[in-house]
N, C-alpha and C. Protein backbone atom coordinates (compact mmCIF):
# COMPACT_ATOMS: atom_id res chain seq x y z
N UNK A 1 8.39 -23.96 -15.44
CA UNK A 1 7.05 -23.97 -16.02
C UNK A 1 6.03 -23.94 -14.88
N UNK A 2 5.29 -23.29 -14.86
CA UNK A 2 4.69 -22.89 -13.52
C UNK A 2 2.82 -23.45 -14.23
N UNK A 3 2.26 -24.23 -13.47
CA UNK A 3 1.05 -24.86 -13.84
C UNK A 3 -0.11 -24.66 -12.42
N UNK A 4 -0.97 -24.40 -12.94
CA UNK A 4 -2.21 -24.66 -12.09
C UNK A 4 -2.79 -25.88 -12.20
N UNK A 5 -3.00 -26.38 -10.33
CA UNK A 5 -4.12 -27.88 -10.38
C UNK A 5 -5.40 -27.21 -9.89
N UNK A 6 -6.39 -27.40 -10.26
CA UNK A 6 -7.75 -27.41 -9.33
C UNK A 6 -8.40 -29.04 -9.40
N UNK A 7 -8.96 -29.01 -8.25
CA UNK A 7 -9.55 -30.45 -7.72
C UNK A 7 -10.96 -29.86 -6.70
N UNK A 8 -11.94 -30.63 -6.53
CA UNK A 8 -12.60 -30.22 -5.56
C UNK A 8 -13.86 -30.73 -6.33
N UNK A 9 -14.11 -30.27 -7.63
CA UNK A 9 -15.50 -30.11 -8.16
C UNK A 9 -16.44 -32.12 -8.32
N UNK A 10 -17.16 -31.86 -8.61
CA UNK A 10 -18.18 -32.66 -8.52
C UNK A 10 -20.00 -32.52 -8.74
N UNK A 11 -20.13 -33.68 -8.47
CA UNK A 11 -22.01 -33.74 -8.29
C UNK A 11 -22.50 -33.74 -7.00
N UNK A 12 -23.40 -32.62 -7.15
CA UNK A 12 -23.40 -32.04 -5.77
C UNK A 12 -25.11 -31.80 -5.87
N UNK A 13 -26.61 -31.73 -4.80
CA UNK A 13 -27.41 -31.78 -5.12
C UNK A 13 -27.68 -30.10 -4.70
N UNK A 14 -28.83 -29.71 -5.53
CA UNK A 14 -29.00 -28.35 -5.22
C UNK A 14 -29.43 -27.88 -3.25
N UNK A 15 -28.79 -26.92 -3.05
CA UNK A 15 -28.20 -26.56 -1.57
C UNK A 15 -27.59 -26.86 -0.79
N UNK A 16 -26.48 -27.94 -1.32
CA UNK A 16 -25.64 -28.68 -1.32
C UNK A 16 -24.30 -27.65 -1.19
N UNK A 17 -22.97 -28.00 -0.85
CA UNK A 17 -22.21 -27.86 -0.83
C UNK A 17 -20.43 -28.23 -1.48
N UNK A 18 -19.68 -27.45 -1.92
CA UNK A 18 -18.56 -28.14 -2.26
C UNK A 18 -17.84 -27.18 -2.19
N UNK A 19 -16.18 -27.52 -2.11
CA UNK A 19 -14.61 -26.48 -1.88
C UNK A 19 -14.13 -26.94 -2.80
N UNK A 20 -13.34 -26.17 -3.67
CA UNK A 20 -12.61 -26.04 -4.84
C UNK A 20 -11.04 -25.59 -4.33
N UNK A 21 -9.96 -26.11 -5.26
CA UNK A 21 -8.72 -26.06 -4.66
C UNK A 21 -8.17 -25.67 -5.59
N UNK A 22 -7.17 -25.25 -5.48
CA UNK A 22 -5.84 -24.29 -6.27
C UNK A 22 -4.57 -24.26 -5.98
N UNK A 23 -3.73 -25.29 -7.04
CA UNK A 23 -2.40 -25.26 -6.28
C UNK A 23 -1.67 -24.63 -7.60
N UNK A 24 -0.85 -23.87 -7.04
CA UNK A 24 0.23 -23.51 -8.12
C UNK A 24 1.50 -24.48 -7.78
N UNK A 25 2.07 -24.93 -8.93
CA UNK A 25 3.32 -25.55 -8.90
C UNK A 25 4.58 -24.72 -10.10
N UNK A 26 6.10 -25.25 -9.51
CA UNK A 26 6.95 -24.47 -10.70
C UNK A 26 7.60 -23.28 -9.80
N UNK A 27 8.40 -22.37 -10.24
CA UNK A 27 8.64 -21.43 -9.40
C UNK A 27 8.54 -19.96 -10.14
N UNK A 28 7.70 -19.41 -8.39
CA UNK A 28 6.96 -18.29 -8.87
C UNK A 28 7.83 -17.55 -7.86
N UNK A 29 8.23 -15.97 -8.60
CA UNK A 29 9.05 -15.49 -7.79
C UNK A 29 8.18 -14.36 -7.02
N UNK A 30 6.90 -14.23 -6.61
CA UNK A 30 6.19 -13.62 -5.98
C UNK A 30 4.27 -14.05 -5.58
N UNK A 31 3.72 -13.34 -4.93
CA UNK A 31 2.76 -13.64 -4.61
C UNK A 31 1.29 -13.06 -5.49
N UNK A 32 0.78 -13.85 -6.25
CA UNK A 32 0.08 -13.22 -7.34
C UNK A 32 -1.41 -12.78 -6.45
N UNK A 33 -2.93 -11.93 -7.36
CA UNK A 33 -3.70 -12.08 -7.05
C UNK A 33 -4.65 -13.44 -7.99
N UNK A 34 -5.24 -13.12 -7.50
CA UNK A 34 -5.58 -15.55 -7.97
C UNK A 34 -7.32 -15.26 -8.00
N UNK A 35 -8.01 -15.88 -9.38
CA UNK A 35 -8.89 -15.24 -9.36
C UNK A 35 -9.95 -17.08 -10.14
N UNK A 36 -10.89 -17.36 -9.78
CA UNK A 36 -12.14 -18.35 -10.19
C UNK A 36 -12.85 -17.74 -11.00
N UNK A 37 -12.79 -18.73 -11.79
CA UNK A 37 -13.81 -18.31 -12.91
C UNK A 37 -14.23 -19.86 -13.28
N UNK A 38 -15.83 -19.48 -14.37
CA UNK A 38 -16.69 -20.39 -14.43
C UNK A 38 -17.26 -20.08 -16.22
N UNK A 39 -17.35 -21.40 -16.33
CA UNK A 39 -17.79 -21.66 -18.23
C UNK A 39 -18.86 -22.26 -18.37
N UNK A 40 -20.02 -21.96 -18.58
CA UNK A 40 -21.35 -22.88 -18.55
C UNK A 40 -21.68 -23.48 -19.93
N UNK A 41 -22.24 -24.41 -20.46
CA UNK A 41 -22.41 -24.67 -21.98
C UNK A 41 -23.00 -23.69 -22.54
N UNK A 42 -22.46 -23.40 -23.23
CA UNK A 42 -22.97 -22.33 -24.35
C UNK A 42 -22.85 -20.74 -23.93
N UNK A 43 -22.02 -20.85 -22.92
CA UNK A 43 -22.12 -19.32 -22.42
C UNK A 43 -20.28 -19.02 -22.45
N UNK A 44 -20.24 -17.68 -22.26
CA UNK A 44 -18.53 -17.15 -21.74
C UNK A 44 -18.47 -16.87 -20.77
N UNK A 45 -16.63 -17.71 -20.45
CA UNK A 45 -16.52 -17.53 -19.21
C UNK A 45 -16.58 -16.43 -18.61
N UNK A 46 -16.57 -16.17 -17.15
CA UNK A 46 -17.20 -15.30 -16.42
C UNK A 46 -16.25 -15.53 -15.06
N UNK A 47 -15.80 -14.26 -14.80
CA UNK A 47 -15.37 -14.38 -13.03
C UNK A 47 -16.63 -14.35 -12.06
N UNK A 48 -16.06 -15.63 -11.34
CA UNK A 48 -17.05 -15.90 -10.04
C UNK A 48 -16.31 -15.03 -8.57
N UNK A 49 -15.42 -14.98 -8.31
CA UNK A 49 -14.31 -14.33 -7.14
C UNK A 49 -12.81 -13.92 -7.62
N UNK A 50 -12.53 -12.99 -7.11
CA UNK A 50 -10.90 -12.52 -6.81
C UNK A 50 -10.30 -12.25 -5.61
N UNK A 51 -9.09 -12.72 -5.77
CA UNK A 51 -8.70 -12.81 -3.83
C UNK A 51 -7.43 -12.12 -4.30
N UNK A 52 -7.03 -10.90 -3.71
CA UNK A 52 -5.82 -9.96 -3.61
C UNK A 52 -4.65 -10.52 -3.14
N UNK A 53 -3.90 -10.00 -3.46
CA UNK A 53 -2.40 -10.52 -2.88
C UNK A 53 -2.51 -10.44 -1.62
N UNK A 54 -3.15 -9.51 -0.61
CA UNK A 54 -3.01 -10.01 0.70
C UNK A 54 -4.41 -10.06 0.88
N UNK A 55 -5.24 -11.07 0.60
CA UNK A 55 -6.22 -11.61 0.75
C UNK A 55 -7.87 -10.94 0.65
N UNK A 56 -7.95 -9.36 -0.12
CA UNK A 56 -9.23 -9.31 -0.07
C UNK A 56 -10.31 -9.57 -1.41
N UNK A 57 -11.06 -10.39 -0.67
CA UNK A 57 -11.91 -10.67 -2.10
C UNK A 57 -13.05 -9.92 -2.74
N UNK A 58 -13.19 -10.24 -4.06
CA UNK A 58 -14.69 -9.16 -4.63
C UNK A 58 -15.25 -10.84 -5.20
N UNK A 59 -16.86 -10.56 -5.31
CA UNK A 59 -17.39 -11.39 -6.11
C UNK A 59 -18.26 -11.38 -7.04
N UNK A 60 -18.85 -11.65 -8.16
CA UNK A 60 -19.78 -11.51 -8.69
C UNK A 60 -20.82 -11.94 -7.88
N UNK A 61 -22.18 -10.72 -8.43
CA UNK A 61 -22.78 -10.79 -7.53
C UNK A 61 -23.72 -11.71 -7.63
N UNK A 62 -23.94 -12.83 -8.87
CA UNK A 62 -24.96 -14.39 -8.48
C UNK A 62 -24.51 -14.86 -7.96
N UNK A 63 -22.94 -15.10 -7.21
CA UNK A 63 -22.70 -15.64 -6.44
C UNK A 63 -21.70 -15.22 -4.62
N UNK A 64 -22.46 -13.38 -4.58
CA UNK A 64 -22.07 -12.82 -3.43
C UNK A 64 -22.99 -13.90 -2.27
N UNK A 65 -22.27 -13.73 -1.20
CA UNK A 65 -23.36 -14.53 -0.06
C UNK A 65 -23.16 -16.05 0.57
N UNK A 66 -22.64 -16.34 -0.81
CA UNK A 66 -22.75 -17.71 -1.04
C UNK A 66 -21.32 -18.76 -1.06
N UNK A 67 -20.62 -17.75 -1.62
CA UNK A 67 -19.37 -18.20 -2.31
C UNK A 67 -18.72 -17.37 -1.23
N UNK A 68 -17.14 -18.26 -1.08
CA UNK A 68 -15.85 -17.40 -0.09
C UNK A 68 -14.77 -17.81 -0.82
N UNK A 69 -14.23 -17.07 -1.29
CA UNK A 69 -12.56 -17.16 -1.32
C UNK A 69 -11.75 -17.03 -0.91
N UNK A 70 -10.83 -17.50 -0.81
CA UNK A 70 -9.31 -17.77 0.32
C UNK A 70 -8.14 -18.15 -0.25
N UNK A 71 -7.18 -17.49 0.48
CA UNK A 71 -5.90 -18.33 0.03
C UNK A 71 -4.99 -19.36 1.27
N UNK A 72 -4.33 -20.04 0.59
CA UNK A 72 -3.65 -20.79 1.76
C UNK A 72 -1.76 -20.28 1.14
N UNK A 73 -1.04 -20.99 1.46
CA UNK A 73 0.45 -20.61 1.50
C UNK A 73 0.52 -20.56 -0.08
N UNK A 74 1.22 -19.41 -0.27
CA UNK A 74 1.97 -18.71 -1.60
C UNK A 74 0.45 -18.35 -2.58
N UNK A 75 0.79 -19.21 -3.42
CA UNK A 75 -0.11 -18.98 -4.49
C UNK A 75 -0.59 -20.27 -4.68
N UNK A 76 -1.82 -20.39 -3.33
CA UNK A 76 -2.80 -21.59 -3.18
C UNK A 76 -4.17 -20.76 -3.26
N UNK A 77 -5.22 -21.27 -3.83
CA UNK A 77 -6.52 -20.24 -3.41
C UNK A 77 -7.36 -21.64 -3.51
N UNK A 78 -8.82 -20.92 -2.81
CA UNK A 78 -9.93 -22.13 -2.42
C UNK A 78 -10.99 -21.05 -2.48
N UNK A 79 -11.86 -22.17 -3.37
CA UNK A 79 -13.46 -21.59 -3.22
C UNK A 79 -14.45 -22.14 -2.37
N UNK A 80 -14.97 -21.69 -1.38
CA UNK A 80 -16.24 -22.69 -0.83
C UNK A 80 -17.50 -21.68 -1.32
N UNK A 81 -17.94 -23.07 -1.78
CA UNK A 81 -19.07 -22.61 -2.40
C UNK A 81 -20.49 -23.51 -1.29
N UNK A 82 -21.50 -22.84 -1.03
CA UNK A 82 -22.46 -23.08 -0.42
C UNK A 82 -23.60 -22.91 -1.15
N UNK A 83 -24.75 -23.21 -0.44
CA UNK A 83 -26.43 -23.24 -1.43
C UNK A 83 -26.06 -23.33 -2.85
N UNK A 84 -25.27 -24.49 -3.28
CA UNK A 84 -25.24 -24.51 -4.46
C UNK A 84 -26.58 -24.62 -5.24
N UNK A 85 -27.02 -23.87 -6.83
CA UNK A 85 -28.13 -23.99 -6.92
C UNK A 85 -27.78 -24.50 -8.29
N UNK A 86 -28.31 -24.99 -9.31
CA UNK A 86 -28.49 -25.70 -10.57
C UNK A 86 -27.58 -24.85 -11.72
N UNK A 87 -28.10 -23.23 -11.75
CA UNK A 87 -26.98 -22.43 -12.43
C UNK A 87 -25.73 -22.54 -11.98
N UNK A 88 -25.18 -22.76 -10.78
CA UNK A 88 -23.93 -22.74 -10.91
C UNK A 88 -23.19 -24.18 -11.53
N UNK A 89 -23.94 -25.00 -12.47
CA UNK A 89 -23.49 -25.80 -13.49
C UNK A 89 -22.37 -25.47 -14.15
N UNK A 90 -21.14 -25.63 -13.85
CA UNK A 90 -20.04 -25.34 -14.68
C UNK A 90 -18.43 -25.89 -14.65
N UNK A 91 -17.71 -25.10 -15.62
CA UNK A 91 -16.60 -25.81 -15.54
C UNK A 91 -16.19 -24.69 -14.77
N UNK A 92 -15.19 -25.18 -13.39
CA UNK A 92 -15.32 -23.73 -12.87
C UNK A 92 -12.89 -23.74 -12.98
N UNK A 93 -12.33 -22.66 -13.44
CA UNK A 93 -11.19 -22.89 -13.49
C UNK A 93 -10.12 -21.61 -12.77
N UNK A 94 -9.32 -21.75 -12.25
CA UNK A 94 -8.12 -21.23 -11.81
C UNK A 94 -7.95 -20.40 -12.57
N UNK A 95 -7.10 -19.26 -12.06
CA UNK A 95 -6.06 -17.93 -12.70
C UNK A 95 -5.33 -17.48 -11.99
N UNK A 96 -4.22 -17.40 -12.41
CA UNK A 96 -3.03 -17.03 -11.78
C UNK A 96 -2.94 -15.33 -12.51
N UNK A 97 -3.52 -14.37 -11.79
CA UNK A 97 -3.65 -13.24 -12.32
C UNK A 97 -2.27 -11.92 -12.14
N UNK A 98 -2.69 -11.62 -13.76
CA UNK A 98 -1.04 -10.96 -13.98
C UNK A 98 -0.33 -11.72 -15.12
N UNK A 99 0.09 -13.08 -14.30
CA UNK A 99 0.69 -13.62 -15.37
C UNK A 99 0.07 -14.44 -16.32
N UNK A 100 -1.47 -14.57 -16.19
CA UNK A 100 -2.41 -15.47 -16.99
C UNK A 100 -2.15 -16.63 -17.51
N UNK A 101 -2.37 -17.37 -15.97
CA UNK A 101 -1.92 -18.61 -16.37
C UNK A 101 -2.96 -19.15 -15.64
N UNK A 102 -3.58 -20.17 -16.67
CA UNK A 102 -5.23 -20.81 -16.39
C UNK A 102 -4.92 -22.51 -15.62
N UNK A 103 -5.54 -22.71 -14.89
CA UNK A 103 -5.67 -24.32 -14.43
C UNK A 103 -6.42 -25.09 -15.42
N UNK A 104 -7.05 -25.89 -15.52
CA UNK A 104 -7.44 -27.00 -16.36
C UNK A 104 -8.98 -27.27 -16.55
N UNK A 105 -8.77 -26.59 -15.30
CA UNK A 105 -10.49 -26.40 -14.84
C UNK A 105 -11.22 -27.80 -14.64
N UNK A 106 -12.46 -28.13 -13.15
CA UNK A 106 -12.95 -28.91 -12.49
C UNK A 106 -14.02 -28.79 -12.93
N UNK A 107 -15.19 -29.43 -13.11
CA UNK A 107 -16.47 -29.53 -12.87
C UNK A 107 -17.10 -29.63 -11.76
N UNK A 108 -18.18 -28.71 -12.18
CA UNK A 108 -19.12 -28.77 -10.87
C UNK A 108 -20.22 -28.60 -11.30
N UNK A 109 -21.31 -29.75 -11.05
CA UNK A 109 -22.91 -29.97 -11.54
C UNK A 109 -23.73 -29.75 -10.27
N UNK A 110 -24.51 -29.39 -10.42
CA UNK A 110 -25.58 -29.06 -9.11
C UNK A 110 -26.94 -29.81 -9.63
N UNK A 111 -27.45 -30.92 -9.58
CA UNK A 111 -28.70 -31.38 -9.67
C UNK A 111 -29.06 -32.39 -8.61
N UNK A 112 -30.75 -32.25 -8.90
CA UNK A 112 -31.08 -33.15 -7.98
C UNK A 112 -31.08 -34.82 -8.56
């Protein structure tokens, strides 16, 4: 049974900063592309970044500039997110892309 953790999120003040984490657990017999996404109240979710099997990323662009994605060993990925600003209020969650398999998803509030 192969599960996604994310950890990282929090209250954070606007231009503020925070890193988001991604662990896959279970056994995966290859190296997926691994993709963040974000759920705001009352809105649909939405991809924030995608990071390729060998590491290149695309982002949406409210949050090109700002945002980096990365992976660490296998099917680990990390968001750092910078100048956080008030819209990026959300539940922000994991994907294990391909085999669509979602993490649990973290919060992350940006106010002053």
């Amino acid at each position: 049974q192969v599960q996604l953790v994310e950890s990282g999120g929090g209250l954070v003040q606007p231009g503020g900063s925070l890193r988001l984490s991604c662990v896959a657990s279970g056994t995966i017999s290859s190296i997926y592309p691994m993709g963040w996404y974000r759920q705001a109240p009352g809105k649909q979710r939405e991809l924030v970044a995608r990071i390729e099997k060998f590491g290149t990323g695309i982002y949406s662009d409210s949050v090109k500039g700002r945002f980096t994605i990365s992976r660490g060993s296998a099917n680990t990925a990390y968001l750092q997110m910078n100048t956080l600003k008030p819209d990026d209020t959300a539940i922000y969650y994991c994907k294990l892309e391909q085999l669509g398999i979602w993490g649990q998803g973290t919060q992350v509030t940006v106010s002053a």
